[in-house]
Protein backbone atom coordinates (compact mmCIF):
# COMPACT_ATOMS: atom_id res chain seq x y z
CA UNK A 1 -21.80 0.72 -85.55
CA UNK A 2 -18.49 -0.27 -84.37
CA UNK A 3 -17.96 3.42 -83.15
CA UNK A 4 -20.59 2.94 -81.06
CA UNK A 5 -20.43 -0.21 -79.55
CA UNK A 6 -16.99 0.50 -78.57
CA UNK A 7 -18.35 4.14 -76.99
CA UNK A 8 -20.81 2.13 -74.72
CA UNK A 9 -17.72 -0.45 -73.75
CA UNK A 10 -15.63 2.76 -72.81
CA UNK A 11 -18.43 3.90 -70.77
CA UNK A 12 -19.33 0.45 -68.94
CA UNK A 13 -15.43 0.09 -67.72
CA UNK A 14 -15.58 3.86 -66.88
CA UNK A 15 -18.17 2.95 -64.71
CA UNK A 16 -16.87 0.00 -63.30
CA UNK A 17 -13.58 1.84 -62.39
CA UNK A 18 -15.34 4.69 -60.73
CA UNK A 19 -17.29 2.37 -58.78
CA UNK A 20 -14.16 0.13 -58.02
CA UNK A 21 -11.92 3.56 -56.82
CA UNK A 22 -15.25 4.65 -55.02
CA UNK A 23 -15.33 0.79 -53.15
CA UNK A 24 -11.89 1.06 -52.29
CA UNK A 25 -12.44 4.57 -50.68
CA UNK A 26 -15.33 3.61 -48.92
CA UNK A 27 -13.20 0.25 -47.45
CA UNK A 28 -9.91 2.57 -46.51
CA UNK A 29 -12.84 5.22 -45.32
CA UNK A 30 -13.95 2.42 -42.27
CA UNK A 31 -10.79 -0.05 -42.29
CA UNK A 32 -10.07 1.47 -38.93
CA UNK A 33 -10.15 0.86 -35.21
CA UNK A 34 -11.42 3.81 -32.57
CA UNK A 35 -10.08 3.74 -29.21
CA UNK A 36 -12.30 5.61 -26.90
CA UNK A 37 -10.51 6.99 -23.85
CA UNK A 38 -12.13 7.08 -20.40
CA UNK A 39 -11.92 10.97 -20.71
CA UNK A 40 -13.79 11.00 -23.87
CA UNK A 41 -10.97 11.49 -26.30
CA UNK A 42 -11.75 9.01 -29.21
CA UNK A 43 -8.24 7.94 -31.45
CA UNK A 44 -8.38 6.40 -34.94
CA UNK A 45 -5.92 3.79 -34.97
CA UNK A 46 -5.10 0.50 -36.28
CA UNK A 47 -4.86 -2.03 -33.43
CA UNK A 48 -1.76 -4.25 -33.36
CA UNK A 49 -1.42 -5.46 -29.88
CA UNK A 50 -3.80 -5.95 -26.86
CA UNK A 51 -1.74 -7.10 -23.84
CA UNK A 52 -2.22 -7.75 -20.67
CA UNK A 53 -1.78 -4.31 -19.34
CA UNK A 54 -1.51 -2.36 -22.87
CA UNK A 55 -2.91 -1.79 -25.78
CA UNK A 56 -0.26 -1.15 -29.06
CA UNK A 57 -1.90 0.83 -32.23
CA UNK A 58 -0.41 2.90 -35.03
CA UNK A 59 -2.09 5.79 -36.63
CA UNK A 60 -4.83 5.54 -39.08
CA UNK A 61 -3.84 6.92 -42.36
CA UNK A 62 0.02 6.38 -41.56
CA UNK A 63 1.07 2.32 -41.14
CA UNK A 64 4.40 2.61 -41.36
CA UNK A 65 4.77 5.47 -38.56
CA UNK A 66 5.30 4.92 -34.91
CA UNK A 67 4.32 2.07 -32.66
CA UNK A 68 2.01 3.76 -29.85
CA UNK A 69 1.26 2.41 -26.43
CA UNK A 70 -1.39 3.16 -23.72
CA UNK A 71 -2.74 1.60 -20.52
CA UNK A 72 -5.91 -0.36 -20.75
CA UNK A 73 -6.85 1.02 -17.42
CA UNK A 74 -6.89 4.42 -19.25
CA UNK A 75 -9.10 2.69 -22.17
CA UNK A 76 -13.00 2.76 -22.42
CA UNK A 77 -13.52 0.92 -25.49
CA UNK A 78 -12.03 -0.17 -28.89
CA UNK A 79 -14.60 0.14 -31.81
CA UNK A 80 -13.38 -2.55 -34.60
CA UNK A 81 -13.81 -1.75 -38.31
CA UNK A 82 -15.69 -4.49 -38.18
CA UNK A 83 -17.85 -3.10 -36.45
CA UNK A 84 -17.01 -5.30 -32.95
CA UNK A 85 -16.95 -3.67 -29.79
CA UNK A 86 -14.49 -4.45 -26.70
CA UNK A 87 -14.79 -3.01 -23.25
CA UNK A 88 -11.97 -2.38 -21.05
CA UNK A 89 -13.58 -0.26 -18.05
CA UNK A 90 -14.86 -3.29 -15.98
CA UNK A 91 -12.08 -5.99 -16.37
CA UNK A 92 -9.63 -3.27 -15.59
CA UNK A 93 -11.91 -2.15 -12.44
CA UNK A 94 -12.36 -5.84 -11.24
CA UNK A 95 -9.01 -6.69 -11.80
CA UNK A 96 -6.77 -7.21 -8.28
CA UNK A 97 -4.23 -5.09 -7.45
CA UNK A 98 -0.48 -6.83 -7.33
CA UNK A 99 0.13 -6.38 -3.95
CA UNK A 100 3.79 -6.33 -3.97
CA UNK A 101 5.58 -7.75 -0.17
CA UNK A 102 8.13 -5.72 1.61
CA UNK A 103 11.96 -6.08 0.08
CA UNK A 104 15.14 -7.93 2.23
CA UNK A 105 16.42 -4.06 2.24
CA UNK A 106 13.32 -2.66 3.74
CA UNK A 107 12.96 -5.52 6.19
CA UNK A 108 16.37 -4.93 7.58
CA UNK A 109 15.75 -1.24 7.84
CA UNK A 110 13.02 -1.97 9.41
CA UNK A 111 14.53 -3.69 11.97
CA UNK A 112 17.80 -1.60 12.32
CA UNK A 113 15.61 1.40 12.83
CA UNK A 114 13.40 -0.41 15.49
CA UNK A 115 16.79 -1.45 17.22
CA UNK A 116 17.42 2.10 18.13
CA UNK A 117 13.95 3.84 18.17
CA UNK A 118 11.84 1.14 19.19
CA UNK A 119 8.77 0.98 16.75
CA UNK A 120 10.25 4.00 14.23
CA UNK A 121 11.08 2.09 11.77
CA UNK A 122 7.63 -0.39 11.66
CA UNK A 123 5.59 3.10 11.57
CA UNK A 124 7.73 4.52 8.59
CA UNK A 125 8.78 1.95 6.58
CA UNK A 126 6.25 -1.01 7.04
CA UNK A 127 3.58 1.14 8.03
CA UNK A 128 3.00 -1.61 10.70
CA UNK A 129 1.13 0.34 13.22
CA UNK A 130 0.32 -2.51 15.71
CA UNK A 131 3.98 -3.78 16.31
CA UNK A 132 5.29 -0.29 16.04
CA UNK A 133 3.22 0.32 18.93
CA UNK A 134 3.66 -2.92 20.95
CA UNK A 135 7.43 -2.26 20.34
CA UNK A 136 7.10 1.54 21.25
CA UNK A 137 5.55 1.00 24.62
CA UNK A 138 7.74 -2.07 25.22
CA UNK A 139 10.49 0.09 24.70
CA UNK A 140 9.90 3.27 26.40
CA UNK A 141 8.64 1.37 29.35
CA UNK A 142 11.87 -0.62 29.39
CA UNK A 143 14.31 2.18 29.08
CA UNK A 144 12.64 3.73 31.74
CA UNK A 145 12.94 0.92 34.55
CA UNK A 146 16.38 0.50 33.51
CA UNK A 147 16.87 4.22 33.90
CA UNK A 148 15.48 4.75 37.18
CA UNK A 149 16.72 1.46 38.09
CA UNK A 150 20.48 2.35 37.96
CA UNK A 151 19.73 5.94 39.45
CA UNK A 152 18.76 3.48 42.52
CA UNK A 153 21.68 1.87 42.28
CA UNK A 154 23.94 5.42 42.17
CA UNK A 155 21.92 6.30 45.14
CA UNK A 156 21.39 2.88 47.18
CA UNK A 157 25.59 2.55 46.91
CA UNK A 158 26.38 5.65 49.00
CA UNK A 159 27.93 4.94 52.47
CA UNK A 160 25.97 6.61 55.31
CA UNK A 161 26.85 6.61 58.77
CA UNK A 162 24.14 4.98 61.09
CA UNK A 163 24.73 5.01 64.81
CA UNK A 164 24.75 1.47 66.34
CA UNK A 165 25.11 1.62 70.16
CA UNK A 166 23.36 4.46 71.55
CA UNK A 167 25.00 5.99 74.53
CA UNK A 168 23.56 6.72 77.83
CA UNK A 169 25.40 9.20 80.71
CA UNK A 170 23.83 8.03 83.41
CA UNK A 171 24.75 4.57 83.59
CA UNK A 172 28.08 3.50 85.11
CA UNK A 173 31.33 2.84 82.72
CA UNK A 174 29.65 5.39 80.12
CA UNK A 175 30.92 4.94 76.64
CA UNK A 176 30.06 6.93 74.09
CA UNK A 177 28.20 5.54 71.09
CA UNK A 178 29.85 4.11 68.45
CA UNK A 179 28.46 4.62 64.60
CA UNK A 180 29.87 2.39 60.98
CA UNK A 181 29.08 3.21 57.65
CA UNK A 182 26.59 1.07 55.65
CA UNK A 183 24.29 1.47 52.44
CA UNK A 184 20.85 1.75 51.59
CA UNK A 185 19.96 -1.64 51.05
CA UNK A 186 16.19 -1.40 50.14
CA UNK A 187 16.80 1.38 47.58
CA UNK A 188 19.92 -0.70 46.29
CA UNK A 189 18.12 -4.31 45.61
CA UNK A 190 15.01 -1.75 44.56
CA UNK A 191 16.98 -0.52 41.60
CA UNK A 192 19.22 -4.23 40.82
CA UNK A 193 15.19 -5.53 40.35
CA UNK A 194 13.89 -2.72 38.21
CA UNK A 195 17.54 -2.84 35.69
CA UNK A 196 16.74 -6.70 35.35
CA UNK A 197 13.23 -6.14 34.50
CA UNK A 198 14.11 -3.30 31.80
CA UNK A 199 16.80 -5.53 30.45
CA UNK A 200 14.51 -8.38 30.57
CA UNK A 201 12.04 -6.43 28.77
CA UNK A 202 14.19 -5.25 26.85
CA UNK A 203 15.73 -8.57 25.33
CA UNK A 204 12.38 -9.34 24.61
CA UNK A 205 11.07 -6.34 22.58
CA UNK A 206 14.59 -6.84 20.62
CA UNK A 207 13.45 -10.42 19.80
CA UNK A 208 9.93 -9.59 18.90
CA UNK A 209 11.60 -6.80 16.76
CA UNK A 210 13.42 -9.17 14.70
CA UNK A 211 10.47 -11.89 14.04
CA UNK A 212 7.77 -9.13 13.22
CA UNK A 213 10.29 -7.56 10.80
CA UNK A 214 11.21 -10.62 8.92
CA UNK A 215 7.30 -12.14 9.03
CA UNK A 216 5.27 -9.14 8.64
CA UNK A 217 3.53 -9.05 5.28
CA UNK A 218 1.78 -6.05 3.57
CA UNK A 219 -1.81 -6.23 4.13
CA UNK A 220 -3.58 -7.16 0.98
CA UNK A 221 -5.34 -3.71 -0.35
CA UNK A 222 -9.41 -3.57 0.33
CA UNK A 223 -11.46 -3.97 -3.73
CA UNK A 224 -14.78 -2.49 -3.60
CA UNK A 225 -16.49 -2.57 -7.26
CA UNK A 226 -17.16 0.92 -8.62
CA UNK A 227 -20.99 2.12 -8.80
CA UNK A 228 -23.42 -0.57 -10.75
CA UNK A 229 -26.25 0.94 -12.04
CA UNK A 230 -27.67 -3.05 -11.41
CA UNK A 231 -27.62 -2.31 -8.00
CA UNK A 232 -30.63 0.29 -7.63
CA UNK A 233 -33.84 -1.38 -6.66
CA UNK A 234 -37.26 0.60 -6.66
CA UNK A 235 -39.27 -0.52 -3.86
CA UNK A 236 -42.71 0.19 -3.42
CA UNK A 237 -43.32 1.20 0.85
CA UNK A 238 -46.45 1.57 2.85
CA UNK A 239 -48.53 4.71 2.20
CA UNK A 240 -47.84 4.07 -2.26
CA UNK A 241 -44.67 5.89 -1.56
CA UNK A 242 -41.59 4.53 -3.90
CA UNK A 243 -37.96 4.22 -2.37
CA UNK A 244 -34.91 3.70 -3.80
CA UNK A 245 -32.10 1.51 -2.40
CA UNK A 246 -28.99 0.49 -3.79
CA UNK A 247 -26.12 -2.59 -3.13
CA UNK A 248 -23.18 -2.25 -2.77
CA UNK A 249 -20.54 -5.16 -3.82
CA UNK A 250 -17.45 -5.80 -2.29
């Protein structure tokens, strides 16, 4: 009698234990997190960090190997073993971009660049395409005044001799005519105006060069939501005929 009550105890823990180890499988089976990529690739992982920008995980099956890191902006999902769900597509789609200024190094390039090449260095560097240009024509119409300018100069300077008594042989006490040397005085004070203007011009494209360089700021980059399924709207049109339209958020 003993013999067999102590049979049926062996068998009750026996049964206990299997269905303890079998509990404990079951729990290790689903203590995990999934992170489901964006291009369908689905890790099981245990989730130890969720930052800002990053989500930090080891390997299921292997908690004391490495640390692993991945973007949230790569990130889909994270399945819990809990069975909680956590989406990552939207908030990383909606989130703004840093829009990061122009550096004291690239503003002074900037600006060195410009003092050469007017309007260069806005184009390469800032990619400031409405002072490069105001400084590119200001420039290239300043060089050339002062160019053609001081080829006035050059040319209004030369001595030419003018004759200034004509002479007449029929008259009594003839003497011939007499002649000096002189210059061109409407070409000269044509080219003194034209350098002034260039170098006027020129002073001025030089200041404007070293505000718009130190002031400019990078524009801040355009956010247009990606495609929301919330936007399509069946419509019903004259005739029964259906239409579709769809909104698009900014």
């Amino acid at each position: 009698m003993v013999n067999k009550k102590r049979m049926v105890g062996e068998r009750t823990m026996k049964k206990m234990l299997f269905l303890a180890i079998m509990s404990l499988c079951a729990t290790a089976a689903f203590c995990q997190d999934i992170i489901v990529m964006k291009n369908g690739d689905e890790v099981e992982a245990i989730i130890k960090e969720i930052g800002p920008k990053e989500v930090k995980y080891i390997e299921h099956g292997n908690p004391d190997g490495v640390l692993y890191t991945v973007l949230k902006s790569d990130v889909f999902q994270i399945k819990y073993e809990n069975g909680k769900r956590e989406m990552f597509s939207e908030a990383v789609a909606n989130t703004p971009a840093v829009n990061e200024n122009f550096t004291g190094g690239q503003r002074v390039g900037t600006w060195a660049i410009n003092s050469i090449l007017p309007g260069v260095g806005s184009f390469v560097i800032m990619g400031d395409n409405f002072g490069g240009g105001i400084q590119l024509g200001a420039g290239v119409l300043a060089y050339i005044l002062i160019i053609a300018g001081v080829a006035d100069i050059v040319k209004g300077s030369e001595l030419y001799e003018v004759q200034t008594s004509p002479g007449n042989p029929d008259i009594y006490n003839y003497k011939p005519p007499t002649t000096e040397w002189v210059n061109d005085e409407d070409t000269l004070n044509g080219g003194i105006a034209m350098t002034v203007i260039g170098g006027l011009l020129l002073t001025a494209n030089g200041i404007f060069n070293i505000a718009r360089s130190a002031m400019y700021d990078k524009p801040a980059p355009a956010v247009a939501s990606g495609f929301d399924p919330s936007g399509l709207q069946l419509a019903v049109l004259a005739g029964n005929k259906v239409g579709i339209s769809y909104t698009l958020r900014f």
